[in-house]
Protein backbone atom coordinates (compact mmCIF):
# COMPACT_ATOMS: atom_id res chain seq x y z
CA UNK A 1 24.80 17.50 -2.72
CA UNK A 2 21.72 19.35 -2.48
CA UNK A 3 17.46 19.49 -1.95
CA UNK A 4 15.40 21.06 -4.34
CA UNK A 5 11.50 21.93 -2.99
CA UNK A 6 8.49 22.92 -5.40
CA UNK A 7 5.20 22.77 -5.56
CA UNK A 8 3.73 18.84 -5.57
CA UNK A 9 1.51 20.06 -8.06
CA UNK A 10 4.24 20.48 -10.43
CA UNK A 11 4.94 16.33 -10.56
CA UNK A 12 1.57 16.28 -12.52
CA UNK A 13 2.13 19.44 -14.51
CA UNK A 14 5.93 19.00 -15.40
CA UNK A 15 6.44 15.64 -17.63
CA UNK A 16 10.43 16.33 -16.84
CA UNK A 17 9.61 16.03 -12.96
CA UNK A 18 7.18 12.97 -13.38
CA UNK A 19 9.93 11.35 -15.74
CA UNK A 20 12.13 11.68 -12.80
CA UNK A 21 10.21 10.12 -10.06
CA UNK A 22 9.87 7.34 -12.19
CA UNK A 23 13.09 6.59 -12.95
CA UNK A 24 13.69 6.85 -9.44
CA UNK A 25 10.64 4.36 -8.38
CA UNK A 26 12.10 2.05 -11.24
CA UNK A 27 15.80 2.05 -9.79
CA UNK A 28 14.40 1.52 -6.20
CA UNK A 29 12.63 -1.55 -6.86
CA UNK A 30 9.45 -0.86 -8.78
CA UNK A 31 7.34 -0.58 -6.07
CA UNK A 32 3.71 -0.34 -6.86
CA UNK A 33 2.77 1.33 -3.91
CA UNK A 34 5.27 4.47 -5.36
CA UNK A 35 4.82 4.56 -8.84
CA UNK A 36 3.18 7.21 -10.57
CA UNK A 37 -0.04 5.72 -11.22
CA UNK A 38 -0.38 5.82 -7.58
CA UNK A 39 1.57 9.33 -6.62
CA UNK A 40 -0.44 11.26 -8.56
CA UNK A 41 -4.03 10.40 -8.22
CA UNK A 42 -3.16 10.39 -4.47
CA UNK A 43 -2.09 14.09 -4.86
CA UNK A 44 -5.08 14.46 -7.41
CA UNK A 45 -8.08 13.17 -4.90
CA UNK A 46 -6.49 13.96 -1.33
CA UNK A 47 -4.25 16.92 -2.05
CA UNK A 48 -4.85 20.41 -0.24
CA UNK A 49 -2.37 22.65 -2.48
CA UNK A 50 0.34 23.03 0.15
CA UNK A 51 2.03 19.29 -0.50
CA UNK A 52 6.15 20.08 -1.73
CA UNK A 53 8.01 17.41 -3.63
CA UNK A 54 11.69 17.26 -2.56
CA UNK A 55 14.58 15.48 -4.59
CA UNK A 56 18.34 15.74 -3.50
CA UNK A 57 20.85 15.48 -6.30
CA UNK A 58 24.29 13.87 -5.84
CA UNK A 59 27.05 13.85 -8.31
CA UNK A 60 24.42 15.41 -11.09
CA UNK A 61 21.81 12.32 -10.21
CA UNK A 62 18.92 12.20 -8.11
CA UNK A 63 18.94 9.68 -5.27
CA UNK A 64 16.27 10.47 -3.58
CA UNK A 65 12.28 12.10 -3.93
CA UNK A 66 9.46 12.60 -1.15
CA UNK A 67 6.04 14.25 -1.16
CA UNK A 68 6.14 15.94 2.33
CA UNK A 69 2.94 17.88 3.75
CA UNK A 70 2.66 20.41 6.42
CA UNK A 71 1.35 18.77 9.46
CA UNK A 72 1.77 21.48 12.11
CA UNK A 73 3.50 24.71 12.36
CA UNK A 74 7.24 23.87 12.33
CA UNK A 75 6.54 20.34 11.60
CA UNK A 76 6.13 18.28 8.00
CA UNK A 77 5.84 15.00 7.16
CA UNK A 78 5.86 12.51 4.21
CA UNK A 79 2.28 12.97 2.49
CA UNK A 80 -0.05 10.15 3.93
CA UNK A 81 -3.61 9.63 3.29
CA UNK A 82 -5.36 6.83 5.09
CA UNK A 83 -5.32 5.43 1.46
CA UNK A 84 -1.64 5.05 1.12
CA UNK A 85 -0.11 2.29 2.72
CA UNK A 86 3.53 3.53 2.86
CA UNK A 87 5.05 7.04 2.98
CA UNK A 88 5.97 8.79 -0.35
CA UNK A 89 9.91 8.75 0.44
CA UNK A 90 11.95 7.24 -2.27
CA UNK A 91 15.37 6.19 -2.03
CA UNK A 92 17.33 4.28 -5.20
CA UNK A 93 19.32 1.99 -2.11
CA UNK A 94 17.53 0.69 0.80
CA UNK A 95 20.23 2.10 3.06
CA UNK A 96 18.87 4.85 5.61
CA UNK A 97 20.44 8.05 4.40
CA UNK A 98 20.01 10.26 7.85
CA UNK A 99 22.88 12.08 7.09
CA UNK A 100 20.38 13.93 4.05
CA UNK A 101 17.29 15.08 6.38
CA UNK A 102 18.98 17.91 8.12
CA UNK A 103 19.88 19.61 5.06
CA UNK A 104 15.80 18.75 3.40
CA UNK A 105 14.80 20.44 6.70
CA UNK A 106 16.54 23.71 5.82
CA UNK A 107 15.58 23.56 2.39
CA UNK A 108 11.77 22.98 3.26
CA UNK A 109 9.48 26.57 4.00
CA UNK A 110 9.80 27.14 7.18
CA UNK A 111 11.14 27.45 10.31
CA UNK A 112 10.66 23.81 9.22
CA UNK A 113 11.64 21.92 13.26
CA UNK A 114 10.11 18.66 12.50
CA UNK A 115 10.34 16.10 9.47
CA UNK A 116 8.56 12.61 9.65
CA UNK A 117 8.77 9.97 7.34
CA UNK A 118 5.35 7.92 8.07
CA UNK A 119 4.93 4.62 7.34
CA UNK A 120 8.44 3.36 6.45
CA UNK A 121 8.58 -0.20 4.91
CA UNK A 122 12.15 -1.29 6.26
CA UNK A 123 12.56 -3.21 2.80
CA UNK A 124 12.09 -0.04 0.98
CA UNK A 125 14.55 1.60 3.41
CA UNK A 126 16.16 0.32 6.27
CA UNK A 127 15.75 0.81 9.26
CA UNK A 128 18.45 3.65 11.34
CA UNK A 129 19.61 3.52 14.43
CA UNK A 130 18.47 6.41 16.17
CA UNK A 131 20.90 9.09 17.10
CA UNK A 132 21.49 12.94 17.39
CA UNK A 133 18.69 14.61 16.48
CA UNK A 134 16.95 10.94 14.72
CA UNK A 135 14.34 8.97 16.32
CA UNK A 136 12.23 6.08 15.53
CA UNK A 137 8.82 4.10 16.61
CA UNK A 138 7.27 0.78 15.41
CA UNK A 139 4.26 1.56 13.47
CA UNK A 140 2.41 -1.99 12.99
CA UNK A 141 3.51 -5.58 11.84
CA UNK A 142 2.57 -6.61 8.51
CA UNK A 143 2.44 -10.03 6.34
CA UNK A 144 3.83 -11.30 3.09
CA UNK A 145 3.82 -14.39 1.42
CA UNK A 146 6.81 -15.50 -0.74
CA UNK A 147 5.92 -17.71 -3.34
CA UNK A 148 7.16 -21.04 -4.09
CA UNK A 149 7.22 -22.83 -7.56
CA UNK A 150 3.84 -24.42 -7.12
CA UNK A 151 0.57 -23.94 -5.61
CA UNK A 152 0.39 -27.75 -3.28
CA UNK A 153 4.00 -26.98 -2.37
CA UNK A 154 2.28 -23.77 -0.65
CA UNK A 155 -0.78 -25.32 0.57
CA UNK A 156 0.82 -28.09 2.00
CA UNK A 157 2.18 -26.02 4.67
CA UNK A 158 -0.36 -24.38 5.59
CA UNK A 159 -2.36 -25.54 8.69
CA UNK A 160 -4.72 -28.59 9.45
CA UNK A 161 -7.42 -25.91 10.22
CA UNK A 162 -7.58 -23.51 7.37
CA UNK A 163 -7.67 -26.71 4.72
CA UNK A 164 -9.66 -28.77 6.27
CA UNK A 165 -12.33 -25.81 7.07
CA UNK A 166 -12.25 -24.75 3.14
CA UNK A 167 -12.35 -28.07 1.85
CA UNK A 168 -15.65 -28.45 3.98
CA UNK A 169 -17.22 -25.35 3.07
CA UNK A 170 -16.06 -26.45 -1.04
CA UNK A 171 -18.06 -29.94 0.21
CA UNK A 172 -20.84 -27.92 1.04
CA UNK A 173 -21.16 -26.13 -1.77
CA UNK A 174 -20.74 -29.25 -3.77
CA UNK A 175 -23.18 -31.50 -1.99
CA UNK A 176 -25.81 -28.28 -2.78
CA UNK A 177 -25.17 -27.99 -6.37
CA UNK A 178 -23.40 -24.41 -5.95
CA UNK A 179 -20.52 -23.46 -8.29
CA UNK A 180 -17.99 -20.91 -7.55
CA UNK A 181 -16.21 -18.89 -9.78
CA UNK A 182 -13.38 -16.24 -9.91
CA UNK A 183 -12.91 -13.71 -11.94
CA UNK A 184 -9.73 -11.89 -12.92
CA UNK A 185 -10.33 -8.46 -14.56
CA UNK A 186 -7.58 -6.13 -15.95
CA UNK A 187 -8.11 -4.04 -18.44
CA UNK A 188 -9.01 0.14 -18.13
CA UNK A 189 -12.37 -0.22 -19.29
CA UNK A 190 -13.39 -2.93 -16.51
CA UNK A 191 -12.26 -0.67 -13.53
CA UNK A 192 -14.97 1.40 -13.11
CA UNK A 193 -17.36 -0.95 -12.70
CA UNK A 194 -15.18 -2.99 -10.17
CA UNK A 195 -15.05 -0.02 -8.10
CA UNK A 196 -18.65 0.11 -8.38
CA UNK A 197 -19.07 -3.62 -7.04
CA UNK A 198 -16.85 -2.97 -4.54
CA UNK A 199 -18.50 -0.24 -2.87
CA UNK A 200 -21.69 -2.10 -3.13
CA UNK A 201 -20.27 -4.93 -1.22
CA UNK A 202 -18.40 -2.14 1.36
CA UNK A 203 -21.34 -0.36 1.69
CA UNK A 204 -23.45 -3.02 2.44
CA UNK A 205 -21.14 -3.73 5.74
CA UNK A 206 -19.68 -2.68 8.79
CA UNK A 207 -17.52 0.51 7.19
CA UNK A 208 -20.67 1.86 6.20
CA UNK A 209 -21.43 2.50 9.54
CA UNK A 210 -18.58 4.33 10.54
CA UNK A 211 -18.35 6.14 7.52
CA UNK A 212 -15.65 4.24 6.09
CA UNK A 213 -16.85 2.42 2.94
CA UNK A 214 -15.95 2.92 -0.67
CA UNK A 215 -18.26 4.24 -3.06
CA UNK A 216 -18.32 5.18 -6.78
CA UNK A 217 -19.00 8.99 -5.83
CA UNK A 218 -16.74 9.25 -2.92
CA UNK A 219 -13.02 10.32 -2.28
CA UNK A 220 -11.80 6.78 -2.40
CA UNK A 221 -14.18 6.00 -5.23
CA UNK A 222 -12.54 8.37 -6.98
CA UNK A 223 -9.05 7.81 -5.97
CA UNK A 224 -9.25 3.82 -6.69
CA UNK A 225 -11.03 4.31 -10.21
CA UNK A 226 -8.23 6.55 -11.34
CA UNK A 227 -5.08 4.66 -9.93
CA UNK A 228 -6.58 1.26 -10.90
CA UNK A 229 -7.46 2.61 -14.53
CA UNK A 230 -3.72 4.05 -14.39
CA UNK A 231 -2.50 0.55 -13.50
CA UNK A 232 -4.76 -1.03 -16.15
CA UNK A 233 -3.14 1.03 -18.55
CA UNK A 234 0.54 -0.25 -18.23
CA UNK A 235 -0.97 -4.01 -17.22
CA UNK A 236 -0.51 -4.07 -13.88
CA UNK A 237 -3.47 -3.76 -12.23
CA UNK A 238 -5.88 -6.54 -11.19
CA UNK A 239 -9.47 -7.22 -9.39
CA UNK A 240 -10.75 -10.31 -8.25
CA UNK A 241 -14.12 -11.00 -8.17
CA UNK A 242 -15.61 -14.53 -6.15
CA UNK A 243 -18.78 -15.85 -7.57
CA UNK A 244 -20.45 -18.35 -4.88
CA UNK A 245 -23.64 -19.05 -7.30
CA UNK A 246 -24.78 -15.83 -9.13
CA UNK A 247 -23.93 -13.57 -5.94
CA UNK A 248 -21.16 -12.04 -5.83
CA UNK A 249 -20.03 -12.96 -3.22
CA UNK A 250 -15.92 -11.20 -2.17
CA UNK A 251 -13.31 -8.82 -3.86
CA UNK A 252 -9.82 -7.84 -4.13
CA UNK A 253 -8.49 -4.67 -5.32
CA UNK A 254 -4.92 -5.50 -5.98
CA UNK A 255 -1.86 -3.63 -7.74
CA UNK A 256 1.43 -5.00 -9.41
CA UNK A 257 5.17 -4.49 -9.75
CA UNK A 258 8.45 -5.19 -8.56
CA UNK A 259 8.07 -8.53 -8.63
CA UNK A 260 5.09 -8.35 -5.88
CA UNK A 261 0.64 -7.91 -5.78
CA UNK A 262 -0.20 -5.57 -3.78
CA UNK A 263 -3.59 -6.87 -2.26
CA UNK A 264 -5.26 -3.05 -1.30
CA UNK A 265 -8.47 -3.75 -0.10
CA UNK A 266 -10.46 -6.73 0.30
CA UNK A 267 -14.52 -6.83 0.88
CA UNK A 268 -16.86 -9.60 1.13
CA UNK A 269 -20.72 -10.17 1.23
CA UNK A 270 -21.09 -10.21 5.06
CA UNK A 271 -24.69 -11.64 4.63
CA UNK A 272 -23.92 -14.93 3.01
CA UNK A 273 -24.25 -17.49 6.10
CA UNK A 274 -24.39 -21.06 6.22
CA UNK A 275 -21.07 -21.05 7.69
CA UNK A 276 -18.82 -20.09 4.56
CA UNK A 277 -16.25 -17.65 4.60
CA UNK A 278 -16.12 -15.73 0.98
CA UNK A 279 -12.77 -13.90 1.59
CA UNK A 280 -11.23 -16.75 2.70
CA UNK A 281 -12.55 -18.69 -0.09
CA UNK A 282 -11.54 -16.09 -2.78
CA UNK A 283 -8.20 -15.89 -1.08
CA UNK A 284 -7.06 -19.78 -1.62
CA UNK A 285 -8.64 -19.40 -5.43
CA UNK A 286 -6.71 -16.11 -5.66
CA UNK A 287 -3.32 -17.42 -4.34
CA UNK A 288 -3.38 -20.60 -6.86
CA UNK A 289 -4.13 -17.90 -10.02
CA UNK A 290 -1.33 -15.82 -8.47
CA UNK A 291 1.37 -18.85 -7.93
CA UNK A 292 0.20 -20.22 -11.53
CA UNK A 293 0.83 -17.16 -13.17
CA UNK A 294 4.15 -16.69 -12.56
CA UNK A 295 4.58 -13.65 -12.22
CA UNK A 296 5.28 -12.96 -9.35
CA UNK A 297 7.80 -13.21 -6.00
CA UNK A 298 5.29 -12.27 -3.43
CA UNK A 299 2.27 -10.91 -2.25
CA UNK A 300 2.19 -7.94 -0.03
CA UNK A 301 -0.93 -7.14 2.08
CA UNK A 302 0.53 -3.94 3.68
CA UNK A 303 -2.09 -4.23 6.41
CA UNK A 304 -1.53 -4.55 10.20
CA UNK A 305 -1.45 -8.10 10.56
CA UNK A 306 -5.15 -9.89 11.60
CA UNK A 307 -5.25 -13.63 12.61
CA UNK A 308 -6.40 -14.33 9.02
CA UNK A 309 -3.18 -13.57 7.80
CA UNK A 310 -1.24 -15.30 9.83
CA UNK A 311 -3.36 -18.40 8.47
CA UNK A 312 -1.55 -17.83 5.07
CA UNK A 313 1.92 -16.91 5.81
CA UNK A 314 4.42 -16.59 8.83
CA UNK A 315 6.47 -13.97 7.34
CA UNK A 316 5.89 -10.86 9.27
CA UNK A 317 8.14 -7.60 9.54
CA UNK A 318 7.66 -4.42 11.55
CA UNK A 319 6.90 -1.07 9.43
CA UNK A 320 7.90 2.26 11.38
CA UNK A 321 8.02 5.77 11.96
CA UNK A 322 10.82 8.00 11.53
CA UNK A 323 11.38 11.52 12.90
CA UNK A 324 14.21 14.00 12.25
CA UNK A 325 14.75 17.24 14.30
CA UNK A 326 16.63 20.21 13.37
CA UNK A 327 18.56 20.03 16.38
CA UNK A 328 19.22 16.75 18.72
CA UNK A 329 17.48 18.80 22.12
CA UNK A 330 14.38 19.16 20.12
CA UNK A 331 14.41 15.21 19.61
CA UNK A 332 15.23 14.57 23.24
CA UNK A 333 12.09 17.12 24.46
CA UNK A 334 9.37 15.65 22.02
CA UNK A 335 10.75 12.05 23.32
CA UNK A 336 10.11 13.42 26.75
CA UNK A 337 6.41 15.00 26.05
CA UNK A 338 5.30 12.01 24.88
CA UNK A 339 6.77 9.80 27.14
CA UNK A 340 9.41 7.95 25.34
């Protein structure tokens, strides 16, 4: 068994190494959220130079790949923009495997003290039970919604409240002679513009006043018009646009595979009154188009869960943080500096 470190830059330079992760990401599960196509514009946009991707080899085949960044001397962790919603560590087995981050701290540049895996999804891996030298800490509850055969057989159990609110605000709309429409868009061409609308309706909101918002010629501009083109190109990308009239009116930036969407980031027009709720409107359309298709087992929203979500589904786990020390005292003294 053993860790090999290079240069991150070398995933997007090296077809070999790229060939690798994704045989990895394919055995794993498929997860959109570590393919490629999101990987490497992720490096690409956000990158500083100093990110190392790992891979430990067992019985001549790799089992496992990170992206780990240096976080503070001594200390690295899995690469995590704000962008990403789950750590780049990939494992072919959801199984923790804490008996392999000792040895990926010696192999890392160092003295390397401190390895964190941010972000862990405990369906991608499992989550350990901490020990010598391993510790753990929820990191936030989020939502899925497994899909049934039909869209009524999902509807029906949703509550009194969120039907009988949208089927007023569709009454509405009806009784003023204004159509909705959604529109599904997926091919490479489209995505620039959709990332264009999108930071329209972003930028039009509250995240433009703390700095947050998309736009075409920012960071995430740039990061989500070169994944979602990379998506587009191997069919598994997809943005929703909701029409109420001419004005558009919500969107979804959403990404595919493994038998799940991946619903990114979701905007709406927050000047459109009269009591109607775009998003939520876009989001019933959405989930009938998504359950009609089928193509799919699920839909992730990766977010920490907001009352809205737990309108649409019930099925909430906890995502958390791991941290491995190079030896079990310097576990139990950054548990007692911070309290835990």
């Amino acid at each position: 068994m053993s860790w090999t470190v290079v240069p991150a830059a070398e995933m997007m330079a090296r077809p070999d190494l790229l060939e690798r992760w994704r045989r990895l990401q394919r055995d794993a599960g498929g997860s959109p959220l570590l393919a490629p196509e999101f990987v490497t514009p992720l490096l690409a946009v956000f990158g500083t130079g100093r990110e190392r991707l790992a891979w430990h080899e067992q019985d001549g085949s790799t089992d496992v790949m990170a992206v780990l960044a240096p976080t503070r001397p001594g200390a690295w962790d899995t690469f995590q923009p704000a962008q990403a919603p789950v750590g780049l560590w990939l494992q072919r087995d959801a199984r923790p495997r804490p008996e392999l981050l000792p040895g990926l701290l010696r192999a890392l540049p160092g003295p390397a003290l401190m390895l964190g895996l941010t972000q862990c999804d405990p369906m991608l891996m499992e989550r350990p039970a901490a020990g010598a030298g391993l510790r753990t800490l929820d990191y936030i509850e989020t939502a899925r919604v497994t899909l049934p055969a039909s869209f009524d057989a999902y509807w029906n159990t949703r509550g009194k409240n969120l039907r009988g609110n949208l089927r007023k605000q569709r009454k509405r709309l009806q009784d003023d002679g204004v159509l909705t429409r959604l529109e599904a868009c997926r091919a490479v061409h489209e995505m620039a513009a959709a990332v264009e609308d999108y930071g329209r309706l972003e930028s039009a909101g509250w995240k433009a006043k703390d700095g947050t918002a998309v736009s075409a010629g920012n960071e995430q501009g740039r990061f989500y018009r070169a994944m979602l083109e990379a998506f587009a190109a191997i069919d598994a990308a997809c943005v929703y646009r909701y029409y109420i009239g001419e004005r558009l009116a919500a969107m979804d930036l959403c990404v595919e595979g493994g038998g799940c969407i991946v619903v990114l980031k979701t905007a709406y027009d927050e000047g459109i009154g009269n009591g109607l709720s775009p998003a939520l409107l876009m989001r019933e359309e959405a989930t009938r188009d998504i359950i009609e298709a089928r193509r799919f087992e699920r839909i992730e929203f990766y977010g920490r869960v907001m009352e809205w979500h737990l309108r649409w589904t019930g099925e909430v786990r906890t995502m958390y943080h791991l941290n491995a020390y190079r030896w079990p005292w310097l576990g139990r003294l950054h548990a007692r500096a911070a309290g835990r």
